[in-house]
PDB file of N, CA and C in Angstrom:
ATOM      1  N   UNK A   1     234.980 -92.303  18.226  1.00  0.00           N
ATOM      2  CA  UNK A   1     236.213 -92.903  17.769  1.00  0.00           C
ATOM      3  C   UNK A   1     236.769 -93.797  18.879  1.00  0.00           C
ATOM      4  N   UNK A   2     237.283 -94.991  18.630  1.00  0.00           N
ATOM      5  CA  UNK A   2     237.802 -95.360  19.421  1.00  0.00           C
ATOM      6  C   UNK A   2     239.122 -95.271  19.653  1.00  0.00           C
ATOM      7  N   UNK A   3     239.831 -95.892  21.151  1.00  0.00           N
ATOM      8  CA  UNK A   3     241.214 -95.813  21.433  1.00  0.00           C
ATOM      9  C   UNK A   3     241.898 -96.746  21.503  1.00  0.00           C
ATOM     10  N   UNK A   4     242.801 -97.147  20.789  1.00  0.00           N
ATOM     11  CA  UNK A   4     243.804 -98.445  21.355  1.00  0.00           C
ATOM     12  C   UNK A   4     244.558 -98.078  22.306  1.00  0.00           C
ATOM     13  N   UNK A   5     245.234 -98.409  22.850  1.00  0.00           N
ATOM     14  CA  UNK A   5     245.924 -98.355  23.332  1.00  0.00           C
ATOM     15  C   UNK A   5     246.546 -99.957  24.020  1.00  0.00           C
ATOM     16  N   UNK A   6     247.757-100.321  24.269  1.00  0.00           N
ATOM     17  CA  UNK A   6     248.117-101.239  25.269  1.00  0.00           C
ATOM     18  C   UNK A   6     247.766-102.309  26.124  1.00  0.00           C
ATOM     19  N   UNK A   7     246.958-100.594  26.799  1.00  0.00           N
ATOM     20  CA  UNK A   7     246.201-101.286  28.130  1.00  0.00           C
ATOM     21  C   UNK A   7     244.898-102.045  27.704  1.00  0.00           C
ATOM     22  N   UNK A   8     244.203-101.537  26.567  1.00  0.00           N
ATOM     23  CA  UNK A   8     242.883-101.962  25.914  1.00  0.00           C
ATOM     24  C   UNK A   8     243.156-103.494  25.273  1.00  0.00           C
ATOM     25  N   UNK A   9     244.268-103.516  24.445  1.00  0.00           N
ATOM     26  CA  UNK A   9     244.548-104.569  23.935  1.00  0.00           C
ATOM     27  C   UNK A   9     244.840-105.983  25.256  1.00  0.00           C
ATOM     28  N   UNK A  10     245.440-105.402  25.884  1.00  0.00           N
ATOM     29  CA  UNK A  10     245.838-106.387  27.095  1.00  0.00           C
ATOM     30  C   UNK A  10     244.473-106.656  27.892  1.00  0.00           C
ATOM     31  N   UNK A  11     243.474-105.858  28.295  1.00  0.00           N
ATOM     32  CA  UNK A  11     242.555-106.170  28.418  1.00  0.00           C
ATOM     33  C   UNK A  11     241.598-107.438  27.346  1.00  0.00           C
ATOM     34  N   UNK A  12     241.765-107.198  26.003  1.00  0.00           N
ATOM     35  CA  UNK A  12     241.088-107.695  25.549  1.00  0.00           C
ATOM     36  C   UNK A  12     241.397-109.130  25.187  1.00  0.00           C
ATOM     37  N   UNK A  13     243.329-109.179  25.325  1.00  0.00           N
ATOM     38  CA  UNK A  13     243.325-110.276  25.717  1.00  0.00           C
ATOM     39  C   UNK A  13     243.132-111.595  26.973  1.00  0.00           C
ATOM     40  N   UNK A  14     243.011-110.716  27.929  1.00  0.00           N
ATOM     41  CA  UNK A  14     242.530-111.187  29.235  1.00  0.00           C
ATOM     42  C   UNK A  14     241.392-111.728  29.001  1.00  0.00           C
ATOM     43  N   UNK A  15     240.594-111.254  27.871  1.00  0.00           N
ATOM     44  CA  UNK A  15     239.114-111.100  27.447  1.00  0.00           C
ATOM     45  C   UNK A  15     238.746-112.620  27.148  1.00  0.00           C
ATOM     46  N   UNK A  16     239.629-112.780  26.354  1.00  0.00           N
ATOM     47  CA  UNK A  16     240.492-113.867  25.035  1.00  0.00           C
ATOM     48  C   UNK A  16     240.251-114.956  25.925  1.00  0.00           C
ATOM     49  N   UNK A  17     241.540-114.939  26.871  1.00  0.00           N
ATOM     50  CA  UNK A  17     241.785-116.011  27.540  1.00  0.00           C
ATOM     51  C   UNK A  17     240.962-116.067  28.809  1.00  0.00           C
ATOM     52  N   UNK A  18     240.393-115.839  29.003  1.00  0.00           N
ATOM     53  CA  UNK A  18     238.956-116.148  29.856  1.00  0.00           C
ATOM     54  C   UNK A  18     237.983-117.791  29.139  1.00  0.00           C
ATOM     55  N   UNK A  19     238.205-118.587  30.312  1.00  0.00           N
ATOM     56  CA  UNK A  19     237.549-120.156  30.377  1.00  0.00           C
ATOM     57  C   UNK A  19     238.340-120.621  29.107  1.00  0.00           C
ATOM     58  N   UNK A  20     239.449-119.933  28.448  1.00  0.00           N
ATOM     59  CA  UNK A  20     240.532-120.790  27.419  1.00  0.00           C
ATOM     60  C   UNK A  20     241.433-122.304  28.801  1.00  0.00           C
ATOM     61  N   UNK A  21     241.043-123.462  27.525  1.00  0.00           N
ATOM     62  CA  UNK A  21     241.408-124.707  28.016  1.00  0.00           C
ATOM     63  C   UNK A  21     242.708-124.720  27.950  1.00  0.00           C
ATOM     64  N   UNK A  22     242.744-124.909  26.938  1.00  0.00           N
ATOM     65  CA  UNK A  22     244.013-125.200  25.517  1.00  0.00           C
ATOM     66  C   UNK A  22     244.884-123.553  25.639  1.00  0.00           C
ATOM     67  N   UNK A  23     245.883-124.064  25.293  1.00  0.00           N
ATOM     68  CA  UNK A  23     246.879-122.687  24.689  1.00  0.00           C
ATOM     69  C   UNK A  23     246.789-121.967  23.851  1.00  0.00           C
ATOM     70  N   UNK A  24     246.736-120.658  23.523  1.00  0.00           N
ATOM     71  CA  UNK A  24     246.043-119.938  22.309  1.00  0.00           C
ATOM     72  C   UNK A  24     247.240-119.415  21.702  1.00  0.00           C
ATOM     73  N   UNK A  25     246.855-119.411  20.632  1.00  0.00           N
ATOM     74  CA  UNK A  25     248.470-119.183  19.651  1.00  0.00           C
ATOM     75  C   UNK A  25     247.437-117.547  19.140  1.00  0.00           C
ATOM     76  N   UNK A  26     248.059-116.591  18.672  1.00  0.00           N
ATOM     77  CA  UNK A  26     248.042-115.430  17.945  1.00  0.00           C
ATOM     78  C   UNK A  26     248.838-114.746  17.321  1.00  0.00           C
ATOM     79  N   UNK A  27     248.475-114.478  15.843  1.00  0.00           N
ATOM     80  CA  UNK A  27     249.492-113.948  15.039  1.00  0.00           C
ATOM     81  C   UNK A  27     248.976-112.854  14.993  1.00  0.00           C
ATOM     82  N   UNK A  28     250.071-111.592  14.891  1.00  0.00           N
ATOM     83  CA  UNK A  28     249.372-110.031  15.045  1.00  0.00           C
ATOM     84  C   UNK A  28     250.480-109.242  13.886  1.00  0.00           C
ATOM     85  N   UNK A  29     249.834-108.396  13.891  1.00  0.00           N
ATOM     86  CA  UNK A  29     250.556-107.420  12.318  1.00  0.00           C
ATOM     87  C   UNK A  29     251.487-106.885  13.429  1.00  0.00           C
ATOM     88  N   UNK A  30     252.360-105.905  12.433  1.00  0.00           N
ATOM     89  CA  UNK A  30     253.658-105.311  13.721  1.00  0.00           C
ATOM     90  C   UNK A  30     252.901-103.689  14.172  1.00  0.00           C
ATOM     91  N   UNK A  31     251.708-104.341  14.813  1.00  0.00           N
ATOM     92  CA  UNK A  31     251.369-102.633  14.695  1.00  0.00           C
ATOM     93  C   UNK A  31     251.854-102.435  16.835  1.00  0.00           C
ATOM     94  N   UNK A  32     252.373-101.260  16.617  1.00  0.00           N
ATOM     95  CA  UNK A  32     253.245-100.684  18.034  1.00  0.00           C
ATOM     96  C   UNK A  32     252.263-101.282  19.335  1.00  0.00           C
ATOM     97  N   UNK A  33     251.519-101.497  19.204  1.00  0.00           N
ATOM     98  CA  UNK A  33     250.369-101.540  20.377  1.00  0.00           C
ATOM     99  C   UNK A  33     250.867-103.272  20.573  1.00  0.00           C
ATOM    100  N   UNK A  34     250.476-103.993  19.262  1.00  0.00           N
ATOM    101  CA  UNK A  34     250.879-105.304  20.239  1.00  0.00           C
ATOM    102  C   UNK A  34     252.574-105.608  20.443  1.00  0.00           C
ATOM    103  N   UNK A  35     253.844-104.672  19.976  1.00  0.00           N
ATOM    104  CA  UNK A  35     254.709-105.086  20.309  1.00  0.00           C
ATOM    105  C   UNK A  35     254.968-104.277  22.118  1.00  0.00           C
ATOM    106  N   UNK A  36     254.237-103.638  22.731  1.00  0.00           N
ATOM    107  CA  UNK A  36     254.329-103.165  23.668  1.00  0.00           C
ATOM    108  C   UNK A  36     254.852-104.258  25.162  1.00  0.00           C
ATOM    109  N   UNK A  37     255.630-103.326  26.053  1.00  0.00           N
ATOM    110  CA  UNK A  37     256.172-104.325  26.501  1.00  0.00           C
ATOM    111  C   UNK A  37     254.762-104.928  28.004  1.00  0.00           C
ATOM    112  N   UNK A  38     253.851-104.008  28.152  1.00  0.00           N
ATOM    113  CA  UNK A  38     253.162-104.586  28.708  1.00  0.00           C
ATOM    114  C   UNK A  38     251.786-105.689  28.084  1.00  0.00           C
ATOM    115  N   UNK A  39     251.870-105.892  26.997  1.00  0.00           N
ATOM    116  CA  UNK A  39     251.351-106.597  26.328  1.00  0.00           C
ATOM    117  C   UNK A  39     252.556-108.287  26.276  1.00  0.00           C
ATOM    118  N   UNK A  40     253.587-107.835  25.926  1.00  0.00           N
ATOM    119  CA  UNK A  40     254.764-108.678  26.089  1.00  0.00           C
ATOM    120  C   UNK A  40     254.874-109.450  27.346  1.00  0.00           C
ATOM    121  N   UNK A  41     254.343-108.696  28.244  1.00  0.00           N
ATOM    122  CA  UNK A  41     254.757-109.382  29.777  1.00  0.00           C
ATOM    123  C   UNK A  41     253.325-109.557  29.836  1.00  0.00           C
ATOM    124  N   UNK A  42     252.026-109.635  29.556  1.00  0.00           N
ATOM    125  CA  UNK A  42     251.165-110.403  30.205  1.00  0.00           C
ATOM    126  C   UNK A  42     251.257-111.704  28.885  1.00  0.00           C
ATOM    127  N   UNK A  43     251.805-111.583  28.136  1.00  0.00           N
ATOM    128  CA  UNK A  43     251.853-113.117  27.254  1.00  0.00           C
ATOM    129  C   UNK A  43     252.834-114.033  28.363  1.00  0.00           C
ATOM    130  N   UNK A  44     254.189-113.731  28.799  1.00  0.00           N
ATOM    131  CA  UNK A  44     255.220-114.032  29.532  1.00  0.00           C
ATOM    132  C   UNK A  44     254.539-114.625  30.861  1.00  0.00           C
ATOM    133  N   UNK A  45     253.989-114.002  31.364  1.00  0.00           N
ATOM    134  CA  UNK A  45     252.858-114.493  32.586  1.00  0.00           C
ATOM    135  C   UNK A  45     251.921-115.695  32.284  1.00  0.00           C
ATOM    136  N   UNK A  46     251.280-115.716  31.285  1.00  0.00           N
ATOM    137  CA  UNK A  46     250.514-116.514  30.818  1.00  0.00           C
ATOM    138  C   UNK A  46     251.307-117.689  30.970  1.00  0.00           C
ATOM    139  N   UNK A  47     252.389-118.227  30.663  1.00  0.00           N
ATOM    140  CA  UNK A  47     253.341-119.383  31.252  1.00  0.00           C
ATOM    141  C   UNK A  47     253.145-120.451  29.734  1.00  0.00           C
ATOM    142  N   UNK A  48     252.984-119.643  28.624  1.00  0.00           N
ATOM    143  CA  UNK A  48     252.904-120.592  27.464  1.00  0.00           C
ATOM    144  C   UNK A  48     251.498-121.203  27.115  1.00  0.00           C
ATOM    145  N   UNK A  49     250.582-120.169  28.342  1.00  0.00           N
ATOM    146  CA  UNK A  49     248.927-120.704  27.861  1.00  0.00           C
ATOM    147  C   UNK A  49     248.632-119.259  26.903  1.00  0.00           C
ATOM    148  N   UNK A  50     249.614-118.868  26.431  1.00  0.00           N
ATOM    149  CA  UNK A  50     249.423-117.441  25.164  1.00  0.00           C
ATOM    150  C   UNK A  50     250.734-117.104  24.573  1.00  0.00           C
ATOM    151  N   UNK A  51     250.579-117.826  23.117  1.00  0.00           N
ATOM    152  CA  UNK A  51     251.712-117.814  22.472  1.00  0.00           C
ATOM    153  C   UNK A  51     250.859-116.400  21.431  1.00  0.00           C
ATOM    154  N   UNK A  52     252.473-115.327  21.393  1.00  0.00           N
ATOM    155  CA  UNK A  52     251.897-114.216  20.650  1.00  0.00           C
ATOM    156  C   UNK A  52     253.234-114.593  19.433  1.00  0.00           C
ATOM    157  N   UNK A  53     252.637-114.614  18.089  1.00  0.00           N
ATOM    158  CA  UNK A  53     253.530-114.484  16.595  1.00  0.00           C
ATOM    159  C   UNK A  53     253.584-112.907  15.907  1.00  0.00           C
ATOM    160  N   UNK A  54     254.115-112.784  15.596  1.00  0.00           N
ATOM    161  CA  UNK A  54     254.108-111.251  14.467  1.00  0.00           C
ATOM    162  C   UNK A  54     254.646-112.075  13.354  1.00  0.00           C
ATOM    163  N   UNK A  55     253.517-110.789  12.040  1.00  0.00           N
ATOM    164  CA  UNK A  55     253.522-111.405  10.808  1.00  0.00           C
ATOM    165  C   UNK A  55     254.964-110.347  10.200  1.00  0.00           C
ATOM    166  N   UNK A  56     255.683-110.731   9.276  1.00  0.00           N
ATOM    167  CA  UNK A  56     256.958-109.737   9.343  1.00  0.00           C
ATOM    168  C   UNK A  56     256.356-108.774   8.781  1.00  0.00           C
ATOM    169  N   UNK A  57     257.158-107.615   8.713  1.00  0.00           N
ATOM    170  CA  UNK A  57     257.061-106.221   7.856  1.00  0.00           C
ATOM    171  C   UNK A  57     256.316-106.413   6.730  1.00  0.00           C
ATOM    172  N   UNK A  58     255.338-105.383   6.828  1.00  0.00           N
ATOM    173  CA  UNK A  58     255.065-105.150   4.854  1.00  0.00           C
ATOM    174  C   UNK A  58     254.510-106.459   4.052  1.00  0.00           C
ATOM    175  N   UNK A  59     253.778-107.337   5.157  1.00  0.00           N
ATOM    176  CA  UNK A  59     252.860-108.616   4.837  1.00  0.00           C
ATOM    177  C   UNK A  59     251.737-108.986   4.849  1.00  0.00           C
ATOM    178  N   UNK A  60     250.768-107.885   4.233  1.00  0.00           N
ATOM    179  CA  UNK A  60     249.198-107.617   4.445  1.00  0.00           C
ATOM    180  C   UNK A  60     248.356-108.321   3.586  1.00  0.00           C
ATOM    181  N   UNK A  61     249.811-109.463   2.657  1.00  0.00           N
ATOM    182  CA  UNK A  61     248.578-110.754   2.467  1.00  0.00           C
ATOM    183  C   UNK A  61     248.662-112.061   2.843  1.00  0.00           C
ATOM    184  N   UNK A  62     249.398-111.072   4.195  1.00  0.00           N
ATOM    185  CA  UNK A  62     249.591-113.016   5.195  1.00  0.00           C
ATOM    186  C   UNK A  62     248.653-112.562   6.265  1.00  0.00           C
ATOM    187  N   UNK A  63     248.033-111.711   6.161  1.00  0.00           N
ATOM    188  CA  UNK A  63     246.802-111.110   7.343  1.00  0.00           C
ATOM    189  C   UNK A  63     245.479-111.657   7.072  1.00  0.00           C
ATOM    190  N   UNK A  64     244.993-112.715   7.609  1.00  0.00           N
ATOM    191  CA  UNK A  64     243.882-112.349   6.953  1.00  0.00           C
ATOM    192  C   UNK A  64     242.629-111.332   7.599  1.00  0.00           C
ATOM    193  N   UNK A  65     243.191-110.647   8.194  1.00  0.00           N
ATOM    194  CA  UNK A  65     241.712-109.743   8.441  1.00  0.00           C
ATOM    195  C   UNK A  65     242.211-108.525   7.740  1.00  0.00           C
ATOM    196  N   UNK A  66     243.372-108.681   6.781  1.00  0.00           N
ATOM    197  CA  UNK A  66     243.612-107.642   5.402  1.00  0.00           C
ATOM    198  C   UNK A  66     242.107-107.774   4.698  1.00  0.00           C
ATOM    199  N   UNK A  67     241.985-109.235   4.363  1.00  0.00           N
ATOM    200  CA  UNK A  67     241.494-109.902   3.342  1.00  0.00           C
ATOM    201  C   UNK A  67     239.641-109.959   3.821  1.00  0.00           C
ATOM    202  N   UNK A  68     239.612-109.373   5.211  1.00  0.00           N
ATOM    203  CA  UNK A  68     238.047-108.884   5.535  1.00  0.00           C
ATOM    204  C   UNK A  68     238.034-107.731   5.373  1.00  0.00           C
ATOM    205  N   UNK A  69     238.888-107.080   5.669  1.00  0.00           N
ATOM    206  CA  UNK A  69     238.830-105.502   5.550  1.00  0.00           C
ATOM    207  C   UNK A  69     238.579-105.227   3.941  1.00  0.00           C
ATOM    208  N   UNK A  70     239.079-106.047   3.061  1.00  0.00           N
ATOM    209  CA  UNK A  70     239.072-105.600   1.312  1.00  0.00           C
ATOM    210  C   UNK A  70     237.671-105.667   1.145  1.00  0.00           C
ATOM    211  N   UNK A  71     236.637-107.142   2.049  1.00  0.00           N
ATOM    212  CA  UNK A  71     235.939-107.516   1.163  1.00  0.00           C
ATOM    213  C   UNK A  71     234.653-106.839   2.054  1.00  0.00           C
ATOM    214  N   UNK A  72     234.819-105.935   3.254  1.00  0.00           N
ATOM    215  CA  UNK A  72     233.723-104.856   3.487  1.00  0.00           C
ATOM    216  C   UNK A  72     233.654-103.628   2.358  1.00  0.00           C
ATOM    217  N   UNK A  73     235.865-103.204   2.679  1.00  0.00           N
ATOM    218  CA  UNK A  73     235.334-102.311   1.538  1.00  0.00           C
ATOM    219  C   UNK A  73     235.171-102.399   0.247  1.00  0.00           C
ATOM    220  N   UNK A  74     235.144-103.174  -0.396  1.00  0.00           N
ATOM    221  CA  UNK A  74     234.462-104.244  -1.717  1.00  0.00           C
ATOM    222  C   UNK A  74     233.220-103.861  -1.207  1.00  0.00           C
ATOM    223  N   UNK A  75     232.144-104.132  -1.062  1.00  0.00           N
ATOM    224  CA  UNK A  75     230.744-103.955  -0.277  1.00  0.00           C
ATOM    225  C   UNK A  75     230.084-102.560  -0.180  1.00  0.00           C
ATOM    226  N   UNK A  76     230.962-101.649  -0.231  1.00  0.00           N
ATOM    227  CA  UNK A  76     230.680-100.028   0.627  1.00  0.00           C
ATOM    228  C   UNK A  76     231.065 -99.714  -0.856  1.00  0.00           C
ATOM    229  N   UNK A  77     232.090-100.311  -2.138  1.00  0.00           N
ATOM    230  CA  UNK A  77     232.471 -99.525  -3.245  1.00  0.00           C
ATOM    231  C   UNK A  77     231.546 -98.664  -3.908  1.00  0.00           C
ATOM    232  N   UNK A  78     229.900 -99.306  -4.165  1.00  0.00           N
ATOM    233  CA  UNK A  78     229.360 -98.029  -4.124  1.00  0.00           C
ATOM    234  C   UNK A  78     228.304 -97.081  -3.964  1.00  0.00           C
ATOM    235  N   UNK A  79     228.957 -97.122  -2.714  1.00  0.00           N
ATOM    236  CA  UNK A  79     228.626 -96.049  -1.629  1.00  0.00           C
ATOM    237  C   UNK A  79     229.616 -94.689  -1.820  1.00  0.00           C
ATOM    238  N   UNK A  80     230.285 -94.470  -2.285  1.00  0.00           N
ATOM    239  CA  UNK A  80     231.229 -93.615  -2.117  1.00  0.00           C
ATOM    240  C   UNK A  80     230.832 -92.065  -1.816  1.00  0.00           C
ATOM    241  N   UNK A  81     229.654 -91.993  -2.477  1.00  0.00           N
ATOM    242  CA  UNK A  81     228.781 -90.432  -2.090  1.00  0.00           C
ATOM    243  C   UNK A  81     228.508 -90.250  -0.697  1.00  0.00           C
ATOM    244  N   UNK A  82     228.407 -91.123   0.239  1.00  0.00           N
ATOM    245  CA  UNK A  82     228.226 -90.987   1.838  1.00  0.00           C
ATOM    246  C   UNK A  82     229.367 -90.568   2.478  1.00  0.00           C
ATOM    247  N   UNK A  83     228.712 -89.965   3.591  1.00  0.00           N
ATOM    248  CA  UNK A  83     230.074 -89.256   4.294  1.00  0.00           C
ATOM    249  C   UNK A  83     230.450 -90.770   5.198  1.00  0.00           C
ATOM    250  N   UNK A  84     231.654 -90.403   5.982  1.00  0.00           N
ATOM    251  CA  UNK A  84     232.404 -91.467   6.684  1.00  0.00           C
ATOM    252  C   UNK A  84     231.283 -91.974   7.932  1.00  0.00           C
ATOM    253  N   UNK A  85     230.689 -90.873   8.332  1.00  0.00           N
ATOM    254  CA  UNK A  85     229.980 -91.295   9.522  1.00  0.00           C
ATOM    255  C   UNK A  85     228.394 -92.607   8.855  1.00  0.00           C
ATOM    256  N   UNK A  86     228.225 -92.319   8.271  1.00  0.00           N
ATOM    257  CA  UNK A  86     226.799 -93.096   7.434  1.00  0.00           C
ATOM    258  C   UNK A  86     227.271 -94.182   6.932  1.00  0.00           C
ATOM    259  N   UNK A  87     228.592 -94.180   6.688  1.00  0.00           N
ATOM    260  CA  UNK A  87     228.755 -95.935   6.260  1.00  0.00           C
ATOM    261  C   UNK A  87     229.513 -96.394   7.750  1.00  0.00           C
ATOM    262  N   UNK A  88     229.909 -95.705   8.939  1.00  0.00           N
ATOM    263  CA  UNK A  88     230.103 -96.459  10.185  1.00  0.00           C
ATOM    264  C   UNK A  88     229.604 -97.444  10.222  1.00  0.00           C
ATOM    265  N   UNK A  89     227.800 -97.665  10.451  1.00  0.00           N
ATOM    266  CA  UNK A  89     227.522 -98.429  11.218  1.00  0.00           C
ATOM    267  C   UNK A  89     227.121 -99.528  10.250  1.00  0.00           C
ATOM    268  N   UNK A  90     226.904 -99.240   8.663  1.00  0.00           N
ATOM    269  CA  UNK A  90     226.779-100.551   8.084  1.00  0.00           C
ATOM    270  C   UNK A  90     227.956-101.033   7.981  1.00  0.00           C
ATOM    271  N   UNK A  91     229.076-100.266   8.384  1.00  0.00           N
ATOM    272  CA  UNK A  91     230.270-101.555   8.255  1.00  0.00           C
ATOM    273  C   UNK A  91     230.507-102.260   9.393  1.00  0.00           C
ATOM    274  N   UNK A  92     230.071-101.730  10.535  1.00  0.00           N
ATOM    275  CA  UNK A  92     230.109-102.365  11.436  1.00  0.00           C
ATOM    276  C   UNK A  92     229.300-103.770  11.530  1.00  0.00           C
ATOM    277  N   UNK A  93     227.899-103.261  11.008  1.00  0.00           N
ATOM    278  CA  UNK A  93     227.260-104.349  10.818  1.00  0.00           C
ATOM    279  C   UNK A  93     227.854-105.332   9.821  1.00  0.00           C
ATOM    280  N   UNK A  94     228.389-105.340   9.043  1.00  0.00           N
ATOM    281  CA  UNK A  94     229.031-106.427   8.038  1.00  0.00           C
ATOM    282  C   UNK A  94     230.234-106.960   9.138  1.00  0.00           C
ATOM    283  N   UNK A  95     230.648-106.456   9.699  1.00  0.00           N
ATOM    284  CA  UNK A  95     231.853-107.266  10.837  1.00  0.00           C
ATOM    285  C   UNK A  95     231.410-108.096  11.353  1.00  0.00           C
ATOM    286  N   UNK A  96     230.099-107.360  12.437  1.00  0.00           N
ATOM    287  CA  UNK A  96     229.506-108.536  13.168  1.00  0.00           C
ATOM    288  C   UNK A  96     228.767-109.519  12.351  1.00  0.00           C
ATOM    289  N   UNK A  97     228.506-109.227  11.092  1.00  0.00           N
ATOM    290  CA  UNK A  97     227.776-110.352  10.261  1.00  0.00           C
ATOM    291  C   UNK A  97     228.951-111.758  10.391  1.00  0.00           C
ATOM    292  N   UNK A  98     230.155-111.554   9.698  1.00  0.00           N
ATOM    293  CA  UNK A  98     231.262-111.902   9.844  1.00  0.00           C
ATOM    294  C   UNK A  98     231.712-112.913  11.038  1.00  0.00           C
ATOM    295  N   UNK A  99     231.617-111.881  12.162  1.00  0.00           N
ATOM    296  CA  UNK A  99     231.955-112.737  13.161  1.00  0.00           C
ATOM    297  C   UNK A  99     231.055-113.597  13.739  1.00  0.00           C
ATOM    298  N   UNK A 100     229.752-113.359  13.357  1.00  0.00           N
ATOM    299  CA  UNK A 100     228.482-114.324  13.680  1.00  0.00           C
ATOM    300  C   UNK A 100     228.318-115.538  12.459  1.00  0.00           C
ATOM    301  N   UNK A 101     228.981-115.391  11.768  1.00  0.00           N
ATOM    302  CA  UNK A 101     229.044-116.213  10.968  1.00  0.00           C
ATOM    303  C   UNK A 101     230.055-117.051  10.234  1.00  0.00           C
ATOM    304  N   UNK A 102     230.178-117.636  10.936  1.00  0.00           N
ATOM    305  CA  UNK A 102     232.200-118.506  10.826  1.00  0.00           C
ATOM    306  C   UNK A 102     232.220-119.155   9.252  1.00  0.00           C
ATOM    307  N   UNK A 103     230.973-119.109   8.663  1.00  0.00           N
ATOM    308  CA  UNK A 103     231.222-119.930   7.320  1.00  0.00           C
ATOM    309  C   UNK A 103     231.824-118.819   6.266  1.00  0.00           C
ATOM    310  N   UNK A 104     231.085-117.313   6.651  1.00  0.00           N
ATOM    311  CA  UNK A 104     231.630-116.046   5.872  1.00  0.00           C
ATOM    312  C   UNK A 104     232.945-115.872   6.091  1.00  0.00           C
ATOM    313  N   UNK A 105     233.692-116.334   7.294  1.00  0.00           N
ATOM    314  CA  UNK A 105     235.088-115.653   8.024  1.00  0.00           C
ATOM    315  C   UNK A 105     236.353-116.851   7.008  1.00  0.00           C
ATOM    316  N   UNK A 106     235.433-118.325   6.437  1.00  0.00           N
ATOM    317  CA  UNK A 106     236.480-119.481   6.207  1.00  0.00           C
ATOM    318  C   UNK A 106     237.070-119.186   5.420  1.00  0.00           C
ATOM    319  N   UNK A 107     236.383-118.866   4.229  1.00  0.00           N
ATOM    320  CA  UNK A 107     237.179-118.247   2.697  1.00  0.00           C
ATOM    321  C   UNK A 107     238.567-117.304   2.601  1.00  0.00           C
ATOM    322  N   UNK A 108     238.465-116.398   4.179  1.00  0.00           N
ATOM    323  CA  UNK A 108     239.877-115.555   4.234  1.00  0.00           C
ATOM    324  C   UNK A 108     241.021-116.162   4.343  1.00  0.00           C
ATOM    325  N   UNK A 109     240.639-117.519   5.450  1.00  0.00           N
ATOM    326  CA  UNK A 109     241.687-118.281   6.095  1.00  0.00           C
ATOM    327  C   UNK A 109     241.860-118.958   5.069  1.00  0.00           C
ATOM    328  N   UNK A 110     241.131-119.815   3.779  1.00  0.00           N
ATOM    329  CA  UNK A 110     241.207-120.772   3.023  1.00  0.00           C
ATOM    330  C   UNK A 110     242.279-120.234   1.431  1.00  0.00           C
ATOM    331  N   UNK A 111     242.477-118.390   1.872  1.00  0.00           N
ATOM    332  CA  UNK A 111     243.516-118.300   0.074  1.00  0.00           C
ATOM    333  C   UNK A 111     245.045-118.754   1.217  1.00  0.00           C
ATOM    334  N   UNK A 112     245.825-119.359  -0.254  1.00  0.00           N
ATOM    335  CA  UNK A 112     246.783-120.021  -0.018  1.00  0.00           C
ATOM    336  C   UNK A 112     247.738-119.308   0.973  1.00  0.00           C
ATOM    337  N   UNK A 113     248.219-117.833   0.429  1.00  0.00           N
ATOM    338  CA  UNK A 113     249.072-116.970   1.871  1.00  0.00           C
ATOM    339  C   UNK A 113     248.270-117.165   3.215  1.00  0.00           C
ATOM    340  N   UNK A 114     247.434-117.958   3.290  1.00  0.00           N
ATOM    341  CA  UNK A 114     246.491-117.352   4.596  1.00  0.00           C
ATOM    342  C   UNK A 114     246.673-118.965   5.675  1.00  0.00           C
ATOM    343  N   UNK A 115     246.913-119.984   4.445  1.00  0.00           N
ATOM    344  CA  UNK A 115     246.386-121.300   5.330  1.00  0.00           C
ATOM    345  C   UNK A 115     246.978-121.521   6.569  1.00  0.00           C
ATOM    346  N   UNK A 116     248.491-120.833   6.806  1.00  0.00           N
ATOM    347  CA  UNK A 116     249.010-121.000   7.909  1.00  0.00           C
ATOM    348  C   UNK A 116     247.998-120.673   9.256  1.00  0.00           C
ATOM    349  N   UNK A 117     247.152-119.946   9.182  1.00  0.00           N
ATOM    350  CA  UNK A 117     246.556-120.148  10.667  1.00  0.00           C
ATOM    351  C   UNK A 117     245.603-120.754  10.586  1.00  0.00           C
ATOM    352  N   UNK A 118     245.325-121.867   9.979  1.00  0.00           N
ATOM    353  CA  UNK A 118     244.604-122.938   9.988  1.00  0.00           C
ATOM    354  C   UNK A 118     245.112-124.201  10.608  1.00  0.00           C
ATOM    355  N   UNK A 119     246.623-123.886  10.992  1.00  0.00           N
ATOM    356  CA  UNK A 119     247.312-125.433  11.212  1.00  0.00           C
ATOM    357  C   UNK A 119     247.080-125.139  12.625  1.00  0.00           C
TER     358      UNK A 119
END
C-alpha cells in the first residue's frame, strides 16, 4: 500500500519541477495533503515558477483524472469475481498505458467540464 503524505507529494513535486523552463500551473482536488502548509510554502518558494489551483468542493467532473479513474474502472467491470490484490497490477498497467500514451490521456481533457486545463 502506499503512503501519501505531504512530504511525498512535495517531493514529487520537486520531481515535477526538475529541468521545468516555463512556469507550471496545477490544478489539484481539495484533498488535505495538497492543501498542507508545507506543500503551500514550497509553491511560495518556487517564486511563481509553480502556480498551485484547487478545483472547489464536490467537483469530480472538473477532474479529469475522475474521468481516468471511471474509464479503468469501466475496463476491470468485468472482473468483479477477483479479489482486490489480482486486479492491482492490471490496473496499474492500464495507468501506465495511459501515461505512455498521451493520445489515450486527450479525450479526458477534451469533455467540455474538462477543457479548462487545456488553456
Amino acid at each position: 500500500m502506499m503512503v501519501s503524505t505531504a512530504v511525498v507529494f512535495r517531493e514529487f513535486l520537486g520531481c515535477l519541477m526538475l529541468g521545468a523552463r516555463q512556469p507550471m500551473f496545477l490544478v489539484l482536488d481539495g484533498h488535505p495533503i495538497h492543501k498542507a502548509t508545507l506543500v503551500q510554502e514550497f509553491a511560495t518558494v518556487r517564486k511563481g515558477h509553480l502556480k498551485l489551483f484547487r478545483l472547489p468542493a464536490y467537483s469530480p467532473h472538473l477532474n479529469p483524472y475522475e474521468q481516468v479513474r471511471a474509464h479503468v474502472k469501466h475496463s476491470f467491470s468485468k472482473r468483479l469475481g477477483q479479489s482486490e490484490d489480482e486486479m492491482q497490477w492490471p490496473a496499474i498497467a492500464s495507468l501506465d498505458r495511459i501515461q505512455k500514451l498521451p493520445a489515450l490521456a486527450k479525450p479526458f481533457f477534451r469533455q467540455s467540464e474538462c477543457q479548462y486545463a487545456t488553456m
